[in-house]
Protein backbone atom coordinates (compact mmCIF):
# COMPACT_ATOMS: atom_id res chain seq x y z
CA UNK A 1 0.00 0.00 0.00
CA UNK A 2 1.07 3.28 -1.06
CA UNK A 3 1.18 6.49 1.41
CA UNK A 4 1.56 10.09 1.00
CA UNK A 5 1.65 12.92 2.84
CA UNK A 6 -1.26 15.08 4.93
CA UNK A 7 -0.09 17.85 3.00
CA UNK A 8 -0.89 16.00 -0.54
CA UNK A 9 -3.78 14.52 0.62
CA UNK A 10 -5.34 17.82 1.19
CA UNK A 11 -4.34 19.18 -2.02
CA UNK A 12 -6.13 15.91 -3.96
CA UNK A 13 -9.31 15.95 -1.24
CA UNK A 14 -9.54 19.94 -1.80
CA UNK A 15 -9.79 19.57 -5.70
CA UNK A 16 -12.65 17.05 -5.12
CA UNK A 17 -14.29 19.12 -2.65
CA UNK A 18 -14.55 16.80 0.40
CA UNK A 19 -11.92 18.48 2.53
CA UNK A 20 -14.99 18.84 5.59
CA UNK A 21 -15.60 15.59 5.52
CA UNK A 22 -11.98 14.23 5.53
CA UNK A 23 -11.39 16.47 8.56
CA UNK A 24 -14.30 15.44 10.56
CA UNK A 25 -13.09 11.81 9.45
CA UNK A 26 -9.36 13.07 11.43
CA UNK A 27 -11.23 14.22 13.99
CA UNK A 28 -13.47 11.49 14.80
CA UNK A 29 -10.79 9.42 15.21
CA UNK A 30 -8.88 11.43 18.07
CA UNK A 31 -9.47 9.19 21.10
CA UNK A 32 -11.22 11.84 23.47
CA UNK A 33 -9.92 13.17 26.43
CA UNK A 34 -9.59 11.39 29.86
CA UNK A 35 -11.35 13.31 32.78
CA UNK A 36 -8.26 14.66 35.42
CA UNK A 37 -8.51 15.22 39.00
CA UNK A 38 -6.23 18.22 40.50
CA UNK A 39 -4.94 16.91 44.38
CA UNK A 40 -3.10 19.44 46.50
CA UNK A 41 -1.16 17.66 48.85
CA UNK A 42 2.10 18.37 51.23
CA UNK A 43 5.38 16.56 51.82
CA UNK A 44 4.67 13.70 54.55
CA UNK A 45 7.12 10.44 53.47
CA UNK A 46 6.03 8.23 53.08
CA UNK A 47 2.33 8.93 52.27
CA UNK A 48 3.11 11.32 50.16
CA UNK A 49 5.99 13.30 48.34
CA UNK A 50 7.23 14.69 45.06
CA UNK A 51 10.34 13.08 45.74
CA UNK A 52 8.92 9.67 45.86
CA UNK A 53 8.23 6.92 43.12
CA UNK A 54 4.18 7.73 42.32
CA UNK A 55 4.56 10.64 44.94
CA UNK A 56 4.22 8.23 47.64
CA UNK A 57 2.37 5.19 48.86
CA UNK A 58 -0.87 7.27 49.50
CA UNK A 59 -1.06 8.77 46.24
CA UNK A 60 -0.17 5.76 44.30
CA UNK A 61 -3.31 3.81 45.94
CA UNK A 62 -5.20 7.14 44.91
CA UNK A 63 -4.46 7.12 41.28
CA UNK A 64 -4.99 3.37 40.71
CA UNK A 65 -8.70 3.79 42.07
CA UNK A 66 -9.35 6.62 39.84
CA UNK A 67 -7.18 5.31 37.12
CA UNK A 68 -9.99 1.83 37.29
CA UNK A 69 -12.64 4.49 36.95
CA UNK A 70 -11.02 6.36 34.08
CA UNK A 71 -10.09 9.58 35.41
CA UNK A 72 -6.18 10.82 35.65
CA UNK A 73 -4.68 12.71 38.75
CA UNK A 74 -2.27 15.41 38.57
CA UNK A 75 -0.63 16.20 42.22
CA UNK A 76 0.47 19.53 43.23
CA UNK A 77 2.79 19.91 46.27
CA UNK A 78 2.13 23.06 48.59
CA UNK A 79 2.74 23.61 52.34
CA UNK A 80 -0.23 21.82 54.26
CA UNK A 81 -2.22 24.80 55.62
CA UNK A 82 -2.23 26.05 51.79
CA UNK A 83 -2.95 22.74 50.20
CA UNK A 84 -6.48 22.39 52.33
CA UNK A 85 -7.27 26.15 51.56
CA UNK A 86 -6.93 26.29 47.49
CA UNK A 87 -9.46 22.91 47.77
CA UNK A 88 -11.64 24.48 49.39
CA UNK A 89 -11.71 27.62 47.59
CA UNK A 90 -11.92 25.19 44.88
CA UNK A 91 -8.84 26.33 43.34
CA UNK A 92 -7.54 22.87 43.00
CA UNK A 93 -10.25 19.80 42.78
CA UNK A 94 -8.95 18.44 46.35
CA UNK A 95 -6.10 17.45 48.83
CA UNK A 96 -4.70 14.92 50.67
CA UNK A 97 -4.13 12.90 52.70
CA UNK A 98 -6.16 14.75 55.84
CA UNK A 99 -7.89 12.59 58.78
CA UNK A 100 -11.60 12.72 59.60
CA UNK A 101 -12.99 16.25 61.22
CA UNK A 102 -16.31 17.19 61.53
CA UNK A 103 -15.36 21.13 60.55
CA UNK A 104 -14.65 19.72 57.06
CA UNK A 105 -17.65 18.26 55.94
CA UNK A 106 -19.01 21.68 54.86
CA UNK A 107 -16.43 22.10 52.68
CA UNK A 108 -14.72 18.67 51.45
CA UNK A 109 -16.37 15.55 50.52
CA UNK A 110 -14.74 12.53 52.37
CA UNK A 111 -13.90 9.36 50.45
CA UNK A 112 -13.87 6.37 52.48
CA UNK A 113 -10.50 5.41 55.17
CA UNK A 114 -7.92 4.83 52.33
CA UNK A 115 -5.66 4.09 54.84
CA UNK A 116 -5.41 3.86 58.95
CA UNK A 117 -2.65 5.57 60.92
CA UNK A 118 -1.22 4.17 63.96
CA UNK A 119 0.69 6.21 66.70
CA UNK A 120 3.35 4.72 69.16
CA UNK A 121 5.10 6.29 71.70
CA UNK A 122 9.27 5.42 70.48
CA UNK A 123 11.59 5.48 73.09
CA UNK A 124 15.27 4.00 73.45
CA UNK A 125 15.65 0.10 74.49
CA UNK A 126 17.36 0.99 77.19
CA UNK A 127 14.64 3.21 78.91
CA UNK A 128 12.20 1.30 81.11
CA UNK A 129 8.95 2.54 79.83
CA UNK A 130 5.82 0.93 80.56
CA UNK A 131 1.95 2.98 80.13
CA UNK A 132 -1.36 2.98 80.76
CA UNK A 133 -2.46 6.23 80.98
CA UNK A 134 -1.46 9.74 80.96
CA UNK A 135 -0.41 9.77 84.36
CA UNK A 136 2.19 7.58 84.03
CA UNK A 137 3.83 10.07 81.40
CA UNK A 138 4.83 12.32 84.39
CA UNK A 139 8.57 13.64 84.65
CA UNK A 140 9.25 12.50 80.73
CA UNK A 141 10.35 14.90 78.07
CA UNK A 142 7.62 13.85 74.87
CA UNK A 143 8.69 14.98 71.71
CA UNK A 144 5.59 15.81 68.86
CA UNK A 145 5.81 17.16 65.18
CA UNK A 146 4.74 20.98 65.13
CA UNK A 147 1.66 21.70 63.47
CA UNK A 148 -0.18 17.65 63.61
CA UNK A 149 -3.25 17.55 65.19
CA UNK A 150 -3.02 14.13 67.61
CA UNK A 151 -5.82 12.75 69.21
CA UNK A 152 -7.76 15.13 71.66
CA UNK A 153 -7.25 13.61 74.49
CA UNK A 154 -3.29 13.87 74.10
CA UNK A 155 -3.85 17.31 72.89
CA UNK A 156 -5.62 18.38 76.08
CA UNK A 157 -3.33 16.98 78.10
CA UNK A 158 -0.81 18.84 76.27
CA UNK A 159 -2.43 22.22 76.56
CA UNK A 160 -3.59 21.31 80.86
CA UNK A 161 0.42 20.69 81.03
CA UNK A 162 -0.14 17.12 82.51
CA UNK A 163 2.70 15.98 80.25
CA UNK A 164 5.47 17.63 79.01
CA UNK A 165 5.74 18.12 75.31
CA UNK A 166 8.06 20.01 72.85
CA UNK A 167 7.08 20.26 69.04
CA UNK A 168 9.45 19.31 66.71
CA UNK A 169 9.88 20.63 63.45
CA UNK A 170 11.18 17.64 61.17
CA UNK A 171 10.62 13.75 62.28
CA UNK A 172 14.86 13.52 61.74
CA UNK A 173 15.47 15.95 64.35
CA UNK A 174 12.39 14.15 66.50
CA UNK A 175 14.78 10.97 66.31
CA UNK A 176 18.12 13.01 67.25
CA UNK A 177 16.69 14.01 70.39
CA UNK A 178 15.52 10.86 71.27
CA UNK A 179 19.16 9.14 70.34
CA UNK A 180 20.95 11.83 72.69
CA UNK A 181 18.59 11.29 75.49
CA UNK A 182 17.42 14.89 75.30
CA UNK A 183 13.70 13.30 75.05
CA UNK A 184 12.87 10.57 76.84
CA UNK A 185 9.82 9.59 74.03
CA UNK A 186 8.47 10.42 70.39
CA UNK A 187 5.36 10.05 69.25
CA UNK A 188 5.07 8.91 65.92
CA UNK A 189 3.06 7.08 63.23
CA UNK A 190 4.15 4.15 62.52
CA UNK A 191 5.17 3.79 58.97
CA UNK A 192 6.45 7.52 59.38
CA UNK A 193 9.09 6.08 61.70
CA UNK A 194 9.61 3.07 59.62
CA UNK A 195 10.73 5.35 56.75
CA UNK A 196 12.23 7.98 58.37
CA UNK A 197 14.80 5.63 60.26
CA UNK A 198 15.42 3.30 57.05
CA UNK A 199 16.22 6.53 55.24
CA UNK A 200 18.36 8.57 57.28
CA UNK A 201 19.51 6.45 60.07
CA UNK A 202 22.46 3.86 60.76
CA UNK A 203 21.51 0.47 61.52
CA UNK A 204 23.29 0.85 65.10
CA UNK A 205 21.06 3.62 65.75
CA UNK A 206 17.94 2.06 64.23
CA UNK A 207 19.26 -0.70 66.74
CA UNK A 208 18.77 1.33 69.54
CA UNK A 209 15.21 2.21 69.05
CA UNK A 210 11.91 0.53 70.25
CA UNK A 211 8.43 1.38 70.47
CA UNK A 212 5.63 0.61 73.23
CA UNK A 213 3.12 -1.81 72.15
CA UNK A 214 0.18 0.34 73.47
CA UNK A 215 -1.39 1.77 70.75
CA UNK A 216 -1.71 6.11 71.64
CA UNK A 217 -4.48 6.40 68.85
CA UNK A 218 -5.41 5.58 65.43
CA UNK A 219 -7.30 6.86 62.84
CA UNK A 220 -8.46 6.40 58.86
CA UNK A 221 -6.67 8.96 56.42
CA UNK A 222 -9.17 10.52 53.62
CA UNK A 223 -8.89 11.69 50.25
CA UNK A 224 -10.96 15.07 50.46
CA UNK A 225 -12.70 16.71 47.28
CA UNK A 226 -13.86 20.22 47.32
CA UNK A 227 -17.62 20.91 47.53
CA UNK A 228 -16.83 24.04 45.58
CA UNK A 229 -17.45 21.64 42.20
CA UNK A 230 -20.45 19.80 41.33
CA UNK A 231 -18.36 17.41 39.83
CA UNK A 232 -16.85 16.19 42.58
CA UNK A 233 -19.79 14.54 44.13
CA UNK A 234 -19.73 12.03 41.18
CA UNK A 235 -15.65 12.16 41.51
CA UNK A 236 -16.27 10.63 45.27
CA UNK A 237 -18.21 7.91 44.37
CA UNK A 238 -16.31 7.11 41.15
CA UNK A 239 -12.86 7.16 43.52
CA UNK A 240 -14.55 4.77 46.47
CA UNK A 241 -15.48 2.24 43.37
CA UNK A 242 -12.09 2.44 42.49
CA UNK A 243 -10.57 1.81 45.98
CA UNK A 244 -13.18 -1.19 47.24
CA UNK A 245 -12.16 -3.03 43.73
CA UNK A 246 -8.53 -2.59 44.42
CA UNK A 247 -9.50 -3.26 48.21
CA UNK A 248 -10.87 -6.50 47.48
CA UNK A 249 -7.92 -7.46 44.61
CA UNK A 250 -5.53 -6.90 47.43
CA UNK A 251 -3.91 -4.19 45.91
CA UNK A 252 -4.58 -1.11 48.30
CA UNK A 253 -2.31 -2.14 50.93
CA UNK A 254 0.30 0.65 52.37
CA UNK A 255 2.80 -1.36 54.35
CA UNK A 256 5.71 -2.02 52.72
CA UNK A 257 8.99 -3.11 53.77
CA UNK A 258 11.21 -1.71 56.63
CA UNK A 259 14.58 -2.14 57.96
CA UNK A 260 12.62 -1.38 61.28
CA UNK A 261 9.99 -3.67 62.88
């Protein structure tokens, strides 16, 4: 079979006046465009990062459910307290990943738990730490991440000064201060320590390091759509399709391996 050019084509399909219908033909076949969701989202390893293959473990999950229901995501990586306001201004479709509060819902739709989050309270091996309640926190040095909201009950405790607690800014200083005995305990999620110590830590400090088994609080982690678009009702339901098929293929699971148990 013999082909020739667009450009002669045209020429031969113009002199037998059917150049609109051999366009429409072109056009007709252009596969049409796949629906995109816009995500705002901050840097929180390893849930989520533009540093990370698929932006993190979080967002991966995300864009396989939506990618089952057709629909592309494009991420866009902003400091957290500017992430949640352009969704909700509607400037961006949504953001994540953002726990469950009831001051949201007039604003975001919530998908359902993508993912739970677990906090221990990490301490050294070699400090005898046993808890059952906040009272037995007395006289130790707890170090927190600035700006996450824990559970209220740790929170209030916080603010009534029953325990002690100093905000950290970054989770690798959170783990310095805990290796130099300058804190006697960190509270962290779990696979944030698991990937902050494989990262950036030697396996004779990693070796060093325990957590208590007592479980400080959990809680499910939520992609969030803007209720600024009408849209994004539909988008909601479309993404929880998504997720329960990959939930029930086994293919929504966030735990991964560690160099730390």
């Amino acid at each position: 079979m013999t082909l020739i050019s667009f450009e002669s084509a045209s020429k031969y399909l113009k002199h037998l006046k059917v150049v609109p219908f051999f366009l429409a033909l072109c056009l007709s076949t252009t596969s049409p465009a796949k629906e995109t969701v816009r995500l705002a989202s901050g840097e929180w390893k390893p849930y989520t990062s533009h540093s990370m293959s698929n932006y993190g473990h979080f967002n991966h999950v995300v864009s396989q459910a939506f990618a089952l229901e057709g629909v592309d995501v494009e991420y866009g990586f902003f400091p957290w307290k500017r992430s949640i306001l352009i969704a909700a201004q509607g400037a961006w479709d949504g953001t994540l990943p953002w726990g469950y509060q009831e001051e949201r819902i007039e604003y975001f739709y919530h998908s359902e738990i993508v993912a739970e989050q677990r906090y221990f309270f990490f301490h050294l091996k070699n400090t005898k730490f046993d808890w059952e309640s906040y009272a037995d926190l007395n006289g130790l040095v707890i170090g927190a991440f600035i700006g996450y909201n824990y559970s209220k009950e740790f929170q209030n405790a916080e603010r009534e000064k029953e325990i002690n607690v100093i905000r950290i800014g970054t989770g690798n200083q959170l783990i310095k201060l805990l290796l130099a005995g300058r804190i006697q305990l960190a509270l962290i999620e779990r696979r944030i320590a698991q990937d902050l110590m494989c990262r950036s830590f030697s396996r004779e400090e990693i070796d060093q390091i325990s957590y208590h088994p007592k479980l400080q609080s959990e809680g499910g982690l939520h992609l969030l759509l803007s209720k600024k678009h009408k849209r994004n009702q539909g988008l909601i339901e479309k993404f929880n399709r998504g997720l329960r098929r990959l939930q029930t293929n086994g293919k929504a699971n966030l735990d991964f391996l560690t160099c730390f148990q």
